[in-house]
Protein backbone atom coordinates (compact mmCIF):
# COMPACT_ATOMS: atom_id res chain seq x y z
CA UNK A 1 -14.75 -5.16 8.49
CA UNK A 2 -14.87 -2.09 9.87
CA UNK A 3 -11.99 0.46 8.55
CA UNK A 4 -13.79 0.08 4.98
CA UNK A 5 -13.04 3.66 4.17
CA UNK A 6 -9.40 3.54 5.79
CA UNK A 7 -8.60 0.73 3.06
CA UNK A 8 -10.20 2.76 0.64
CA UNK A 9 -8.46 5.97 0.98
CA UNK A 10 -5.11 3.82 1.24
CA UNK A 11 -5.98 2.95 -2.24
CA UNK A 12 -6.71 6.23 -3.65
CA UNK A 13 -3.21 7.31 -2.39
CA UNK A 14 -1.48 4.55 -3.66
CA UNK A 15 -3.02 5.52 -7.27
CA UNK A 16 -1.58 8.33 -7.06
CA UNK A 17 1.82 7.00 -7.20
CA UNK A 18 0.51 5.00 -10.26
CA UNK A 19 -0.96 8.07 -11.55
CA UNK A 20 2.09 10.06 -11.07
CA UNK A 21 4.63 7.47 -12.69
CA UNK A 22 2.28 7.00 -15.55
CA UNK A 23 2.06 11.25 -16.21
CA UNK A 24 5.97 10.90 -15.77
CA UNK A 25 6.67 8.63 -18.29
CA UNK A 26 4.53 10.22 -20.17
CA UNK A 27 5.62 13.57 -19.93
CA UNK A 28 9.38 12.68 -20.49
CA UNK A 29 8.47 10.77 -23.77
CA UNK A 30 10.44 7.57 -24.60
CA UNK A 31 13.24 7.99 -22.68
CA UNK A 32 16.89 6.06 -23.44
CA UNK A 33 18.16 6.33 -20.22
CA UNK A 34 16.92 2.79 -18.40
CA UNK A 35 17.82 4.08 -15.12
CA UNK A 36 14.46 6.28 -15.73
CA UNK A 37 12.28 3.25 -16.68
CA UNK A 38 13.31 1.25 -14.15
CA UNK A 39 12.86 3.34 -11.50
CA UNK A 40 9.58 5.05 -12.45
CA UNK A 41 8.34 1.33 -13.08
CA UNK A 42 9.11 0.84 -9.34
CA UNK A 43 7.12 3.59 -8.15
CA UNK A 44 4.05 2.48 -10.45
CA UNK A 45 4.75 -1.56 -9.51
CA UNK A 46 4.59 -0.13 -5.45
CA UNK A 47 1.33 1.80 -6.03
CA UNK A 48 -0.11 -0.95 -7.65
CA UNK A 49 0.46 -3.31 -5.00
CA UNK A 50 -0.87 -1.11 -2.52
CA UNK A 51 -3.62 -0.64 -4.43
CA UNK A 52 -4.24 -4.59 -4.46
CA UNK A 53 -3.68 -4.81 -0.85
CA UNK A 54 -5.65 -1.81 -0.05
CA UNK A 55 -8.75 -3.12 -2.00
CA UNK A 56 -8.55 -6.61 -1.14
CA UNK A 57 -10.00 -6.73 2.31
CA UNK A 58 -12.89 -4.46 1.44
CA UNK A 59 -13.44 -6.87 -1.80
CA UNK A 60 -12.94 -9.66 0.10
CA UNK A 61 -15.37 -8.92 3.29
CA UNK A 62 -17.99 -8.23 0.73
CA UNK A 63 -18.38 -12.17 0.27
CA UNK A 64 -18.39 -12.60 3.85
CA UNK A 65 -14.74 -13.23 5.20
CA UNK A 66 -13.80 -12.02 8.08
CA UNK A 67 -11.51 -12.48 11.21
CA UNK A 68 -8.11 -14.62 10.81
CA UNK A 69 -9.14 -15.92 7.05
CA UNK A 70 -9.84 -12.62 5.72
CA UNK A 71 -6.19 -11.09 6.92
CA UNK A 72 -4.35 -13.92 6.23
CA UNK A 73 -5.69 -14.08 2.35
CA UNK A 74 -4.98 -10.61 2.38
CA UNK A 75 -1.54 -11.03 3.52
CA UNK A 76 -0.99 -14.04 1.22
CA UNK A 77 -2.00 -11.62 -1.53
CA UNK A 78 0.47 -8.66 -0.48
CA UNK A 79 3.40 -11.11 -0.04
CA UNK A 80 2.58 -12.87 -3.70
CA UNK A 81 2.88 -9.80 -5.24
CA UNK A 82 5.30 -8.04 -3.06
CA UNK A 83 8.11 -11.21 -4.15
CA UNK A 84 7.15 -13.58 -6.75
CA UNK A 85 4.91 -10.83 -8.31
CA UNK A 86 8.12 -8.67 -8.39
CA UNK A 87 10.22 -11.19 -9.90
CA UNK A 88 7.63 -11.65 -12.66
CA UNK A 89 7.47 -7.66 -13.17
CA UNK A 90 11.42 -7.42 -12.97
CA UNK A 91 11.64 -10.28 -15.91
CA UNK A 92 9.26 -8.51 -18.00
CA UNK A 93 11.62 -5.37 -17.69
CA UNK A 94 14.34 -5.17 -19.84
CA UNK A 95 15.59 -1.85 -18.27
CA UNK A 96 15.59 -3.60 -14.67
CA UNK A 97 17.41 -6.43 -15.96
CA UNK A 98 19.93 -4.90 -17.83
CA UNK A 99 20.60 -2.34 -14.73
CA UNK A 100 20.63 -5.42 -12.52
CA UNK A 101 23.17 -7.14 -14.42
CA UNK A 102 26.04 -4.36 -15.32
CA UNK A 103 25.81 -3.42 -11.73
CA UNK A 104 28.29 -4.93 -9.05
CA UNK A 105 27.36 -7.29 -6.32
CA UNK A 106 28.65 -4.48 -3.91
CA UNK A 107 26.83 -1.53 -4.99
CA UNK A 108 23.63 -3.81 -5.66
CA UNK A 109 23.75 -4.83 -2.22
CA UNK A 110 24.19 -1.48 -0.74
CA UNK A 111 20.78 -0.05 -2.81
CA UNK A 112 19.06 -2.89 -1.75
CA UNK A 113 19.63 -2.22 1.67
CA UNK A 114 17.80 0.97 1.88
CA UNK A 115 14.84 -0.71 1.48
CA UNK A 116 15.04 -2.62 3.93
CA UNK A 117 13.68 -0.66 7.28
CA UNK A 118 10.61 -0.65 5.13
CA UNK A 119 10.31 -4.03 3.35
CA UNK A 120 11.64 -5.81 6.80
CA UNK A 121 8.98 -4.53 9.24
CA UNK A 122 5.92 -4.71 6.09
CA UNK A 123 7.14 -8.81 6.01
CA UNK A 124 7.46 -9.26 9.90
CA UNK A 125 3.74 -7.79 10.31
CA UNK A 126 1.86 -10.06 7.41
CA UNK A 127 4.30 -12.92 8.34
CA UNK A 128 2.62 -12.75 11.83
CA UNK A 129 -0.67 -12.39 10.42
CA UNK A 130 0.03 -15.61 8.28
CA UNK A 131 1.56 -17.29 11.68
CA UNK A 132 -1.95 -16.18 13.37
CA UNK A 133 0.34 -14.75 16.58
CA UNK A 134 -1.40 -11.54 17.31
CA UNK A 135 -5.38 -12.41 15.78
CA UNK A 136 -6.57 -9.52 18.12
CA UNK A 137 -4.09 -7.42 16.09
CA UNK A 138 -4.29 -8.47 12.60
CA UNK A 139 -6.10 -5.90 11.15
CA UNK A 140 -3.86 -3.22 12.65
CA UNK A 141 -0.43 -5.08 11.52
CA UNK A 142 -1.84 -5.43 7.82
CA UNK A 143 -2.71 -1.36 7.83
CA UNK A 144 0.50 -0.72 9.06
CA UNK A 145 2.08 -3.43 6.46
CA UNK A 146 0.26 -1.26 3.68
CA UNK A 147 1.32 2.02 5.41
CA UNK A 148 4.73 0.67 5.34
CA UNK A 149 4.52 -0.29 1.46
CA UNK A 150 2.83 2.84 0.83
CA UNK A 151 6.08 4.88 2.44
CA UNK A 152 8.48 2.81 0.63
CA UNK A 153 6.86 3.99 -2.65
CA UNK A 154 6.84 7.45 -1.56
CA UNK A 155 10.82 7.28 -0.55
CA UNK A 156 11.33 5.59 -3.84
CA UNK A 157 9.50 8.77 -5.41
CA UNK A 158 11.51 10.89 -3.12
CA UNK A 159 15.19 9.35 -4.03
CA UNK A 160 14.01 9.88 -8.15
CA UNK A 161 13.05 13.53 -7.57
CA UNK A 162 16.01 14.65 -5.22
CA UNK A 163 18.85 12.19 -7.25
CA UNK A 164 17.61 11.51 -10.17
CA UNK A 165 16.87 8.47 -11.44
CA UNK A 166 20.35 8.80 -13.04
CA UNK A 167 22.34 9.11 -10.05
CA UNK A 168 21.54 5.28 -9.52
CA UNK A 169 22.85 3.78 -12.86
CA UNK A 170 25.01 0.99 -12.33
CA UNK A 171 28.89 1.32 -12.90
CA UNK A 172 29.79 0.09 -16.23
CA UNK A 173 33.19 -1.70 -17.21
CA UNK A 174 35.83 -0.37 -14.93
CA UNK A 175 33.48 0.86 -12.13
CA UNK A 176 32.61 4.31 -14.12
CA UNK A 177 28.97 5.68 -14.26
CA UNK A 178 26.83 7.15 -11.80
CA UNK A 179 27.57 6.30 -7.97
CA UNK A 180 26.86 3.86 -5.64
């Protein structure tokens, strides 16, 4: 593999993020509000998977994969965590859940949406790795995959700092609380 140190300083950013949601939840103590929890958990779930997907090519060529099986475990990986990974972090979250469930199908569907110029075009590039369509290209869609999961993070970051992680609490009985 040749982008060794590409991957690598992908990962270093990425800890960052964890690095950064760690100091904050540190910093603001043991905070009540669940919006808070939830949403710096986000930030340090994305980092974390960026960091997996960022180290597991250079792990992975180490042993001597390479070409099509290398970038389609790696891909595999990314997905796993990016969904049924997620799921598994969101059940372990009690602040997640609990904002998930007091908050209308309507308003959930409209925050989910934002993600979606970054989680869409991240899925369509390791789905094509996984569908070998572009082997020339693999290595370049999974970079840009990361890069993509990597913004997503930061916009996350970006929506807590300028909002507040506050501004996003679910409406409560009778549609009162923060807005949609």
């Amino acid at each position: 593999m040749q982008d060794v140190e590409l991957f690598l300083a992908l990962a270093e950013i990425a800890g960052i993020f964890v690095g950064f949601g760690a100091l904050i939840a540190l910093r603001s103590g043991a905070t009540a509000d669940p919006a808070e929890v939830a949403f710096i958990g986000m930030v340090v779930w994305m980092g974390v998977q960026a960091v997996a997907g960022a180290l597991a090519p250079v792990a992975l060529s180490r042993f001597g994969v390479t070409g099509h099986a290398l970038w389609l475990t790696c891909s595999v990986i990314v997905l796993v965590l990016f969904w049924p990974g997620d799921a598994v972090v969101q059940r372990l979250s009690p602040e997640r859940r609990a904002i998930l469930a007091a908050m209308p199908r309507k308003v959930r569907a409209r925050q989910e949406l934002i993600g979606v110029p970054f989680w869409l075009p991240m899925n369509i590039a390791l789905a094509l790795i996984v569908l070998g369509v572009l082997p020339v290209h693999e290595e370049a869609l999974y970079f840009a995959a990361l890069v993509i999961l990597l913004l997503f993070g930061a916009g996350l970051v970006l929506v807590v700092v300028i909002n507040g992680a506050a501004a996003w609490k679910a409406p409560v009985s009778g549609g009162s609380g923060g807005r949609p």
